[in-house]
PDB file of N, CA and C in Angstrom:
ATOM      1  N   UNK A   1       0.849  -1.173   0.000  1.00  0.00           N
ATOM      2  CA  UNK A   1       0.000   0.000   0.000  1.00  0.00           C
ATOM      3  C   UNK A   1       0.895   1.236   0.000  1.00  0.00           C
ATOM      4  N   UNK A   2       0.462   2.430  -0.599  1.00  0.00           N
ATOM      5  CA  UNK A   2       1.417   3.581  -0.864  1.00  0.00           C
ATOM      6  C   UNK A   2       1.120   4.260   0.296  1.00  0.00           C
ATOM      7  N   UNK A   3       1.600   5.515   0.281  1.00  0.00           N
ATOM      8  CA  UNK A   3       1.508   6.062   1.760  1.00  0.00           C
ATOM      9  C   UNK A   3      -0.088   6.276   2.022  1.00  0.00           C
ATOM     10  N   UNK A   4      -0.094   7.207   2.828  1.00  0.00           N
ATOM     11  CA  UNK A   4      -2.264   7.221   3.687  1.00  0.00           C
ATOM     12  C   UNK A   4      -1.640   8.637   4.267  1.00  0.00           C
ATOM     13  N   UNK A   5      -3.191   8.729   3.245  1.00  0.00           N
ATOM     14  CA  UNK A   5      -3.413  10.669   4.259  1.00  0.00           C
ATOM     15  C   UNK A   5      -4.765  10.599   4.614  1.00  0.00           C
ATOM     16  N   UNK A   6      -5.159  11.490   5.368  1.00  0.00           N
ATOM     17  CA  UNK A   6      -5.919  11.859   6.311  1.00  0.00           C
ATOM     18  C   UNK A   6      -6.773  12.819   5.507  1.00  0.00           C
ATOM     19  N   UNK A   7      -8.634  12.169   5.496  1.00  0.00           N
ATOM     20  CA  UNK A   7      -9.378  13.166   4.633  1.00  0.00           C
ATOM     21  C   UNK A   7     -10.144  13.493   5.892  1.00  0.00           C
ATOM     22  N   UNK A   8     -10.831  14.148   6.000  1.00  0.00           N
ATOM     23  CA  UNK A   8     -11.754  15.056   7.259  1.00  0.00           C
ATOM     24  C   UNK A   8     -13.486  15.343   5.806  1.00  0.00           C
ATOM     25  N   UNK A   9     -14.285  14.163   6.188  1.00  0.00           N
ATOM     26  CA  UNK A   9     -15.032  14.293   5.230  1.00  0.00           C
ATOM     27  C   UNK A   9     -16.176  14.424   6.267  1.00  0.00           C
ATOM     28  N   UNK A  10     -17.867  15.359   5.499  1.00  0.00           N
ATOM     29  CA  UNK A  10     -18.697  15.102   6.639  1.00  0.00           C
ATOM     30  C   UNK A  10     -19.873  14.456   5.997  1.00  0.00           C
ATOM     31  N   UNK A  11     -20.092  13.580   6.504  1.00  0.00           N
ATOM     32  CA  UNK A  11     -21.093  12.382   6.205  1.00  0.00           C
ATOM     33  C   UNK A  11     -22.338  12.577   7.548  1.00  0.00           C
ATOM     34  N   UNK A  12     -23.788  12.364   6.950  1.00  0.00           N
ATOM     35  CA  UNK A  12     -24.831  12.084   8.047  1.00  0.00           C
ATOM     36  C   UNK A  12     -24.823  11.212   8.713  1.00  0.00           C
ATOM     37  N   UNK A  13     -25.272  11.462   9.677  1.00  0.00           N
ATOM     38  CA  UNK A  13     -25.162  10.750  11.638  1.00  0.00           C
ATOM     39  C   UNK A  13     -25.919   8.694  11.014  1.00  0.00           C
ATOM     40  N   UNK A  14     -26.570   9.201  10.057  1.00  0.00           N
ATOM     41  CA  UNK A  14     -27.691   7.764   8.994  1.00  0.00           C
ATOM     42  C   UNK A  14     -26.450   6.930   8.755  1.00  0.00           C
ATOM     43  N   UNK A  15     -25.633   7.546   7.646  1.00  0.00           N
ATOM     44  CA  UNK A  15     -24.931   6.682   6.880  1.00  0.00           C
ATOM     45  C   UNK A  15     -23.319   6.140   7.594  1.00  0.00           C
ATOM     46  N   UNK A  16     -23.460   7.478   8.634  1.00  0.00           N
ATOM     47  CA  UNK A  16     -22.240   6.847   9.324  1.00  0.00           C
ATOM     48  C   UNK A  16     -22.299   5.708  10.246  1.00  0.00           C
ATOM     49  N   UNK A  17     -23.804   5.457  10.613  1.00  0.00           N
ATOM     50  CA  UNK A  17     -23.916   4.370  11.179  1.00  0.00           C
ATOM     51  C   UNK A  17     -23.955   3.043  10.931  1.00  0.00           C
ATOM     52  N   UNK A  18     -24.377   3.469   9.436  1.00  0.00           N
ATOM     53  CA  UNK A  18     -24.932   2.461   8.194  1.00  0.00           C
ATOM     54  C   UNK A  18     -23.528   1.713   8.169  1.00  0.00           C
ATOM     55  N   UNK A  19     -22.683   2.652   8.034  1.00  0.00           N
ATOM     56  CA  UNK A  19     -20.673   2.792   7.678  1.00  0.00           C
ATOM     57  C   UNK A  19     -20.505   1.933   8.953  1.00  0.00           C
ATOM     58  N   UNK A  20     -20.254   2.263  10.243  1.00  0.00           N
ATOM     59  CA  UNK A  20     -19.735   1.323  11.051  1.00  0.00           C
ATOM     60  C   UNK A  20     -21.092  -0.165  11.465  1.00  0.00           C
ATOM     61  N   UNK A  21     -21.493   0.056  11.047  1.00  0.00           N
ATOM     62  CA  UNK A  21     -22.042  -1.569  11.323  1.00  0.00           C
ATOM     63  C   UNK A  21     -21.412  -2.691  10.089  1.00  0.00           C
ATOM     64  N   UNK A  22     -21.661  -2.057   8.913  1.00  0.00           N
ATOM     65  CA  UNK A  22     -20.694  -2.607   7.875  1.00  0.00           C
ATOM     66  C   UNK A  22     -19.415  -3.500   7.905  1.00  0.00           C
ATOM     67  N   UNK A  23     -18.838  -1.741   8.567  1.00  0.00           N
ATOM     68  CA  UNK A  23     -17.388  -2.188   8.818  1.00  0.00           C
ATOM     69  C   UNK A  23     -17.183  -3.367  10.181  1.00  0.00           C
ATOM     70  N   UNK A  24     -18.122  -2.875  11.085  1.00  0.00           N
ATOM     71  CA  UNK A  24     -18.272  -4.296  11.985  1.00  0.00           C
ATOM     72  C   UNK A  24     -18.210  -5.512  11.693  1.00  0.00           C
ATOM     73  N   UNK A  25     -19.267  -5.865  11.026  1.00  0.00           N
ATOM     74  CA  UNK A  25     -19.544  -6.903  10.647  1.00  0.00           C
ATOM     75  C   UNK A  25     -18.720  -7.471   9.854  1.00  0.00           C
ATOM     76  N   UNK A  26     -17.902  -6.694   9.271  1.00  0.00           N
ATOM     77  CA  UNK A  26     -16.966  -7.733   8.044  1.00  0.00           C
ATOM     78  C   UNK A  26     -15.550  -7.247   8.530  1.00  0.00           C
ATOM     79  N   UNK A  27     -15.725  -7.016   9.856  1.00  0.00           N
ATOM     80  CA  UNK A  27     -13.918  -6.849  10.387  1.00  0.00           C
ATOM     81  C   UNK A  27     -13.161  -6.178   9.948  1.00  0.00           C
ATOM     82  N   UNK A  28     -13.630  -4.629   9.401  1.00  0.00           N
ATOM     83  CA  UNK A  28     -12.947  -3.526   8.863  1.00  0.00           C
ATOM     84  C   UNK A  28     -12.840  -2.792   9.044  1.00  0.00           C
ATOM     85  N   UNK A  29     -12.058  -1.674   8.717  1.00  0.00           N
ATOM     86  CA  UNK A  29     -12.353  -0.231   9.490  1.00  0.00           C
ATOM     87  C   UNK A  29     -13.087   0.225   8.656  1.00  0.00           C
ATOM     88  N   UNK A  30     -13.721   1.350   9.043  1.00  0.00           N
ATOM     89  CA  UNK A  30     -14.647   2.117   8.583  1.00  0.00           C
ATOM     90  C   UNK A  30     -13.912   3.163   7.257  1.00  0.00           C
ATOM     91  N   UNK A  31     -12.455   3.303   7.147  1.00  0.00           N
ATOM     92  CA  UNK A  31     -11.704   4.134   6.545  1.00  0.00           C
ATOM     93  C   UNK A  31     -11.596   2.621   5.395  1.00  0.00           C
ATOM     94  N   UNK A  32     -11.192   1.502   5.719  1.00  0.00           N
ATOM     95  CA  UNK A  32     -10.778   0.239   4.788  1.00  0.00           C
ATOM     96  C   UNK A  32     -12.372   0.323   4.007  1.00  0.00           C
ATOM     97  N   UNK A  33     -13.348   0.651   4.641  1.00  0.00           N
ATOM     98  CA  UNK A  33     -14.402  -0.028   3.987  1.00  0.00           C
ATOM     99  C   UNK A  33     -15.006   1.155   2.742  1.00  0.00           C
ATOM    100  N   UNK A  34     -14.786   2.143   3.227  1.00  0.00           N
ATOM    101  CA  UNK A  34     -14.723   3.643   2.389  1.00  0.00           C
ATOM    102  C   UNK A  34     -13.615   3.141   1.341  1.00  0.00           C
ATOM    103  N   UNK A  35     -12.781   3.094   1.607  1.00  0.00           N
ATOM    104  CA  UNK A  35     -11.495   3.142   0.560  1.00  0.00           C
ATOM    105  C   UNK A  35     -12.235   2.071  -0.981  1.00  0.00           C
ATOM    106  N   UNK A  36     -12.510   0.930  -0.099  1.00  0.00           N
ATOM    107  CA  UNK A  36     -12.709  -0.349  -0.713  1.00  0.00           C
ATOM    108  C   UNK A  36     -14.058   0.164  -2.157  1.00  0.00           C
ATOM    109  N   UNK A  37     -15.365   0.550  -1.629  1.00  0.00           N
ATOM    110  CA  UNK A  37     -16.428   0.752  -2.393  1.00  0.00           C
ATOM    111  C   UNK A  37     -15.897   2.198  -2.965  1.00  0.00           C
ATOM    112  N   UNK A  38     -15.013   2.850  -2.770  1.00  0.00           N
ATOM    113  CA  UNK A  38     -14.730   4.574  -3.743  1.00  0.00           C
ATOM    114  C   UNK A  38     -13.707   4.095  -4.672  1.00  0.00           C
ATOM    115  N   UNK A  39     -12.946   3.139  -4.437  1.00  0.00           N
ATOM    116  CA  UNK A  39     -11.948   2.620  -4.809  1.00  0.00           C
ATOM    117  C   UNK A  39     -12.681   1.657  -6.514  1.00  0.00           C
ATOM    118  N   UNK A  40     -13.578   1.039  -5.804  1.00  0.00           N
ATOM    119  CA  UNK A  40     -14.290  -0.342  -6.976  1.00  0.00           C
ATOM    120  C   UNK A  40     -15.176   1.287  -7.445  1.00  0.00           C
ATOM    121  N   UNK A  41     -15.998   1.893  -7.366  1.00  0.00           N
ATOM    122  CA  UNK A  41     -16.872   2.968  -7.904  1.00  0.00           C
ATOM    123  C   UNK A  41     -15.995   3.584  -8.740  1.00  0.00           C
ATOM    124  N   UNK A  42     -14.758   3.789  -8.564  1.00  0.00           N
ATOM    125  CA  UNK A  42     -13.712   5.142  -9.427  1.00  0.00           C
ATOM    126  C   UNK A  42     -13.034   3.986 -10.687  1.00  0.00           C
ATOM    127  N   UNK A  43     -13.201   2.697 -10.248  1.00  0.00           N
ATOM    128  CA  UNK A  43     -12.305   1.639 -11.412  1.00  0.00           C
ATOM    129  C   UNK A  43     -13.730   1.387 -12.565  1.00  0.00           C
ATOM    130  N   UNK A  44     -15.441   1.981 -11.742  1.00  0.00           N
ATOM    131  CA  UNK A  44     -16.129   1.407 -12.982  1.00  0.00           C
ATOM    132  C   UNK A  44     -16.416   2.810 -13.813  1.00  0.00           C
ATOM    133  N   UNK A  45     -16.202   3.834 -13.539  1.00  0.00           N
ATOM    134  CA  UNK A  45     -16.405   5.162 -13.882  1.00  0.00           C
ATOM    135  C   UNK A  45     -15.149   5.019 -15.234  1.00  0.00           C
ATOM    136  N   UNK A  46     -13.878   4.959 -13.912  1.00  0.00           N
ATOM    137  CA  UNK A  46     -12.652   4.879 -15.242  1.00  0.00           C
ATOM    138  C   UNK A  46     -13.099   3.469 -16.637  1.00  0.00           C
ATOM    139  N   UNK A  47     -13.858   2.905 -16.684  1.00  0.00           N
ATOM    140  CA  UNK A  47     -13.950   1.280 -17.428  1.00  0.00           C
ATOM    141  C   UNK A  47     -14.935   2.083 -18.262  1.00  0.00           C
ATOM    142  N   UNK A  48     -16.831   2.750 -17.671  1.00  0.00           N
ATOM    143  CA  UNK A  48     -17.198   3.746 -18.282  1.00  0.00           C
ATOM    144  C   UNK A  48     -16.611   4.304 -19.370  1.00  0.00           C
ATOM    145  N   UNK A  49     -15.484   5.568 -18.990  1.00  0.00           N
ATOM    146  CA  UNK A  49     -15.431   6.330 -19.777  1.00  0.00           C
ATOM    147  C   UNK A  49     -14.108   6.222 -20.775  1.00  0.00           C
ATOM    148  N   UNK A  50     -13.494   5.059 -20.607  1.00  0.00           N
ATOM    149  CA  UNK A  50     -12.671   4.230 -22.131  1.00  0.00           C
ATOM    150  C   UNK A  50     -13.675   3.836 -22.358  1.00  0.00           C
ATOM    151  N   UNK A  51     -14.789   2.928 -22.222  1.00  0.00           N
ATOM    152  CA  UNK A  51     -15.870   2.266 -23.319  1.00  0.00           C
ATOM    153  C   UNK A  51     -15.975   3.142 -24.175  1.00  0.00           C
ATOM    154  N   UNK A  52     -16.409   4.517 -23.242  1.00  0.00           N
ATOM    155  CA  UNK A  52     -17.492   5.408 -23.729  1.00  0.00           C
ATOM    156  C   UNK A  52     -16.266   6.349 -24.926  1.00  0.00           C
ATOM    157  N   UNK A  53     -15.181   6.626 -24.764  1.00  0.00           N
ATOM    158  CA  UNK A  53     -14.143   7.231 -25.473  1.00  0.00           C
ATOM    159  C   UNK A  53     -13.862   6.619 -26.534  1.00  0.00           C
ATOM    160  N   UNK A  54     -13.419   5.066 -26.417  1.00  0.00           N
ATOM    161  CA  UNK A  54     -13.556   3.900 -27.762  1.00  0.00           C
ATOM    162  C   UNK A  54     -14.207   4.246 -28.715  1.00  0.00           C
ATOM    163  N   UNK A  55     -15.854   3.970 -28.232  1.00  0.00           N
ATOM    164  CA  UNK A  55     -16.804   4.188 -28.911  1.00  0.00           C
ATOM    165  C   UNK A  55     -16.240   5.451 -29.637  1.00  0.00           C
ATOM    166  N   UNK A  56     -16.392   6.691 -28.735  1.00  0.00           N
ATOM    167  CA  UNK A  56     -16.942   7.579 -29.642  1.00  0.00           C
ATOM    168  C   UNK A  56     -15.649   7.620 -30.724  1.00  0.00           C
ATOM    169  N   UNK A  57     -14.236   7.352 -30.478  1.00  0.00           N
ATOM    170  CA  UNK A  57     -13.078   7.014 -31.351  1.00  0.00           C
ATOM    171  C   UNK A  57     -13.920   6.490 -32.338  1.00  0.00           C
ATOM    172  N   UNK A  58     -14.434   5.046 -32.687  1.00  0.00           N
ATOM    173  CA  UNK A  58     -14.878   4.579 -33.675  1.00  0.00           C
ATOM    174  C   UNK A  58     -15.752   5.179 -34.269  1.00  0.00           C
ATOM    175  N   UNK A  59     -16.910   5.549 -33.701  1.00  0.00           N
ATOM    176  CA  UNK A  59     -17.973   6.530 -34.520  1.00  0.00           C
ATOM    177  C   UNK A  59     -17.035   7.564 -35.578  1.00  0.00           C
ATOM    178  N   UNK A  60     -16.310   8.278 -34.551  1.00  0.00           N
ATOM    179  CA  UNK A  60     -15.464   9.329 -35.791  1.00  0.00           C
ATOM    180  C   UNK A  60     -14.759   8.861 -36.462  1.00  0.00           C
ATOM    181  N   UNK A  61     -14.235   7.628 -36.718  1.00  0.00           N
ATOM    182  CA  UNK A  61     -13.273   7.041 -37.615  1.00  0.00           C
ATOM    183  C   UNK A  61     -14.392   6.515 -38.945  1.00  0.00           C
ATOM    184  N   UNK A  62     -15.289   6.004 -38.320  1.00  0.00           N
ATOM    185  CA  UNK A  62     -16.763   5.313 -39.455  1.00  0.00           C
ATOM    186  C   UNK A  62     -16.818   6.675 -40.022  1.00  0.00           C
ATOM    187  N   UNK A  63     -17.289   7.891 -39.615  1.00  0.00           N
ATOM    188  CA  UNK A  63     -17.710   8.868 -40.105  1.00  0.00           C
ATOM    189  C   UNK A  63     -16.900   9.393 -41.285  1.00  0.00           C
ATOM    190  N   UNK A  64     -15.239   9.624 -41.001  1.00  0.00           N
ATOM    191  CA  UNK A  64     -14.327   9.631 -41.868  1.00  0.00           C
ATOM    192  C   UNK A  64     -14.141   9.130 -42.648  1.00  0.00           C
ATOM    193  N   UNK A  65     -14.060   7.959 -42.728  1.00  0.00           N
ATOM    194  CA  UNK A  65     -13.306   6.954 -43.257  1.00  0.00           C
ATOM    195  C   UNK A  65     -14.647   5.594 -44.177  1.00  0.00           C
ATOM    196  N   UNK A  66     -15.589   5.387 -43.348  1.00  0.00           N
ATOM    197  CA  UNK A  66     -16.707   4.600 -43.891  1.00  0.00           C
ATOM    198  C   UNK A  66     -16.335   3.502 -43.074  1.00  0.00           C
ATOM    199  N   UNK A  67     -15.028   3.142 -42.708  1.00  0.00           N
ATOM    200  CA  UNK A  67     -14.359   1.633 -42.105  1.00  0.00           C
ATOM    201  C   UNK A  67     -15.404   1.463 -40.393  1.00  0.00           C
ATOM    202  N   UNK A  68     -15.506   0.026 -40.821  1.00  0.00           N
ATOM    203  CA  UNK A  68     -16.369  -0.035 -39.639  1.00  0.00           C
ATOM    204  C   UNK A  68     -15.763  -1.754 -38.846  1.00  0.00           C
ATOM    205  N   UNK A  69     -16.296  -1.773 -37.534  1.00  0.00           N
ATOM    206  CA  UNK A  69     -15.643  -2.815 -37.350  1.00  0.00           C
ATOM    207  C   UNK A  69     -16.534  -4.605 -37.475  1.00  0.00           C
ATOM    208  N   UNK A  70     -15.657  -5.359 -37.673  1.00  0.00           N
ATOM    209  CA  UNK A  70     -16.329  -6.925 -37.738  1.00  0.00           C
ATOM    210  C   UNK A  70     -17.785  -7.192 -36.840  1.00  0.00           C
ATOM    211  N   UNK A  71     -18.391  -8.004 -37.268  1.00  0.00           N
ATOM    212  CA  UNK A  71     -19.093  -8.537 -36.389  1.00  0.00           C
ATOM    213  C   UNK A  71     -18.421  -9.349 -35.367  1.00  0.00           C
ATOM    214  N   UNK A  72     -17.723  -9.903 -35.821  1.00  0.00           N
ATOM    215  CA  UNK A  72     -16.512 -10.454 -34.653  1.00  0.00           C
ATOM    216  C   UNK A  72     -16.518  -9.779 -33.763  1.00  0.00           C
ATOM    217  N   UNK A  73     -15.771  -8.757 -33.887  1.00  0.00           N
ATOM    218  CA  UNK A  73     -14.462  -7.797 -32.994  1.00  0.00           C
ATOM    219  C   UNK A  73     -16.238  -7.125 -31.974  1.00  0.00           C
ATOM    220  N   UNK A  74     -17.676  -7.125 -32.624  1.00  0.00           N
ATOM    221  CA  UNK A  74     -17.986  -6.240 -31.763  1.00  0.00           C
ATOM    222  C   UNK A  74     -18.550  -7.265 -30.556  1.00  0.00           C
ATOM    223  N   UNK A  75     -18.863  -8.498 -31.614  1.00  0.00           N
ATOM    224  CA  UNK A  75     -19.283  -9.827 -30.120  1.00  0.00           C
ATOM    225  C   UNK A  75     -18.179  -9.896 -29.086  1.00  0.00           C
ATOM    226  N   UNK A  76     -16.897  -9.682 -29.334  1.00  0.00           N
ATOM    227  CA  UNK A  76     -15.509  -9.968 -28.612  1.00  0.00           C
ATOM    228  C   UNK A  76     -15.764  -8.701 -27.912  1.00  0.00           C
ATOM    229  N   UNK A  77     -15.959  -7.493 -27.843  1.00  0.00           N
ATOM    230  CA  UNK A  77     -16.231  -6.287 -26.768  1.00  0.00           C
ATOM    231  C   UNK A  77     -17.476  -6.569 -26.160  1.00  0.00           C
ATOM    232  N   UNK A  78     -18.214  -7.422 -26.560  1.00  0.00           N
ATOM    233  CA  UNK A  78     -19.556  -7.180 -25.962  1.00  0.00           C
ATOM    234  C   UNK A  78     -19.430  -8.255 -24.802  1.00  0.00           C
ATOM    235  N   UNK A  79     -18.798  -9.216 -25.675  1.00  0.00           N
ATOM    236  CA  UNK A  79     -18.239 -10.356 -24.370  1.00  0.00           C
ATOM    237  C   UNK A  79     -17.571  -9.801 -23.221  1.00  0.00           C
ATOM    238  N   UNK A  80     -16.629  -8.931 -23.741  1.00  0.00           N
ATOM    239  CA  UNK A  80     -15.783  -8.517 -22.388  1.00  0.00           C
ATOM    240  C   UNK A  80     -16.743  -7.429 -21.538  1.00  0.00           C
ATOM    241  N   UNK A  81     -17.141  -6.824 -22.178  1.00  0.00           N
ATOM    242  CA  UNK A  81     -18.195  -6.232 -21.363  1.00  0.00           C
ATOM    243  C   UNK A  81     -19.082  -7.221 -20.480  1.00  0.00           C
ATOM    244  N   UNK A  82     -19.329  -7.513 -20.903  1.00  0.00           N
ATOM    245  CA  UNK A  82     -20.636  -9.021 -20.059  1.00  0.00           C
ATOM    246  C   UNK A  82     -19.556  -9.874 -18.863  1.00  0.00           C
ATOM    247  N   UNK A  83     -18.266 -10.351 -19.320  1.00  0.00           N
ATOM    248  CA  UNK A  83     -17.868 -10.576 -18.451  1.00  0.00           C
ATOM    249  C   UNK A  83     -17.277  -9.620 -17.339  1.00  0.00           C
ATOM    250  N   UNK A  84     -17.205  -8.477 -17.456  1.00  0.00           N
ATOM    251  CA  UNK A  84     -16.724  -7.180 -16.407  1.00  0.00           C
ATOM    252  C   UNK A  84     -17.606  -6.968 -15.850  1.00  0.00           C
ATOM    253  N   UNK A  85     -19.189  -6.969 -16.429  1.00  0.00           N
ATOM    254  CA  UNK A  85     -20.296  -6.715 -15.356  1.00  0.00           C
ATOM    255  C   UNK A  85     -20.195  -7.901 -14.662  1.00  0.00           C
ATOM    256  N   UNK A  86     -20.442  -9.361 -14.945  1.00  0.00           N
ATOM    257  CA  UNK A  86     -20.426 -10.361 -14.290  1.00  0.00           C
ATOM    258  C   UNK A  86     -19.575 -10.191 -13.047  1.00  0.00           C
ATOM    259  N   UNK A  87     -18.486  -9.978 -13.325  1.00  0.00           N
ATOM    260  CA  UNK A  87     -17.279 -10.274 -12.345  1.00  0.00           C
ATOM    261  C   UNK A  87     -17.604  -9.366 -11.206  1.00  0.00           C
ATOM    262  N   UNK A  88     -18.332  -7.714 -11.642  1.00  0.00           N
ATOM    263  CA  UNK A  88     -18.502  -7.053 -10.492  1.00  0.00           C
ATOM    264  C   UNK A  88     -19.603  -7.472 -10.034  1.00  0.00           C
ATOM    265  N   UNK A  89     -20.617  -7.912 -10.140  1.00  0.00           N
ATOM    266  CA  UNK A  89     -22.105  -8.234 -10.023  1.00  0.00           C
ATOM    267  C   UNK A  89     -21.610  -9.499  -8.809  1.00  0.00           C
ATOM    268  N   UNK A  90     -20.512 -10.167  -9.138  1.00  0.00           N
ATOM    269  CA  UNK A  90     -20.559 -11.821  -8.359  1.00  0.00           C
ATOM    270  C   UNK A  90     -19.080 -10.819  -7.119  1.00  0.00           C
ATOM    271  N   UNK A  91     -18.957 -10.166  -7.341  1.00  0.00           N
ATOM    272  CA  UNK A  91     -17.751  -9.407  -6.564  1.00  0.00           C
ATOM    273  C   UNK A  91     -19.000  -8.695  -5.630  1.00  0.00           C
ATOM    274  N   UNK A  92     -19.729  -7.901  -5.689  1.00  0.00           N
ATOM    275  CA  UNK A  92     -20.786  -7.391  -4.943  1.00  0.00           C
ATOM    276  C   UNK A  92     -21.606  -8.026  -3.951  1.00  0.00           C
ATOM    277  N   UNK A  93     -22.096  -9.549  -4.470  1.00  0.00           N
ATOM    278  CA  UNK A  93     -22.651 -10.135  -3.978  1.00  0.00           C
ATOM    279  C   UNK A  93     -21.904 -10.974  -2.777  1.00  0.00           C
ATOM    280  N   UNK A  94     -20.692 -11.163  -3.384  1.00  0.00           N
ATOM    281  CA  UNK A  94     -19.616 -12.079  -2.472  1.00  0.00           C
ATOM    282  C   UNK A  94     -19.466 -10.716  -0.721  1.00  0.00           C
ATOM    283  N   UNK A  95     -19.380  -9.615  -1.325  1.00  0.00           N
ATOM    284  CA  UNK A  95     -19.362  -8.959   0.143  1.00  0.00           C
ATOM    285  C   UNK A  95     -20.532  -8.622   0.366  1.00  0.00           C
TER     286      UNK A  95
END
């Protein structure tokens, strides 16, 4: 783990409770358990917005150019997509 700084964040009296029973229950700190779900939320945002950048890459290249891609190549992204939701969907459920 790289170094750790200190955030001073203010969260409602609800969710902070919501936060340490969580972290109770699954033997964590309340800072590990924050880290953990902002951490998986910021890796599907970043996964988001390459899809979403790809894409729009290809749209402007079709537009230019006319070149478009295989039916192949788009079942092979659609697969990996399906398996990235899967993996988080069975990753979610597991905690």
């Amino acid at each position: 783990m790289g170094q750790q700084r200190q955030l001073n964040v203010r969260i409602d009296t609800e969710f902070a409770d919501r936060l340490e029973m969580f972290a109770k229950k699954h033997h964590r700190t309340m800072g590990d358990v924050i880290e953990m779900f902002v951490s998986q939320g910021i890796e599907e945002v970043e996964t988001d917005e390459r899809f979403e950048a790809e894409s729009l890459d290809a749209w402007q290249k079709y537009v230019e150019t006319g070149e478009c891609v295989s039916l192949s190549q788009i079942e092979t992204r659609f697969k990996k997509a399906l398996s990235r939701a899967t993996e988080v969907a069975t990753k979610d459920k597991a905690d």
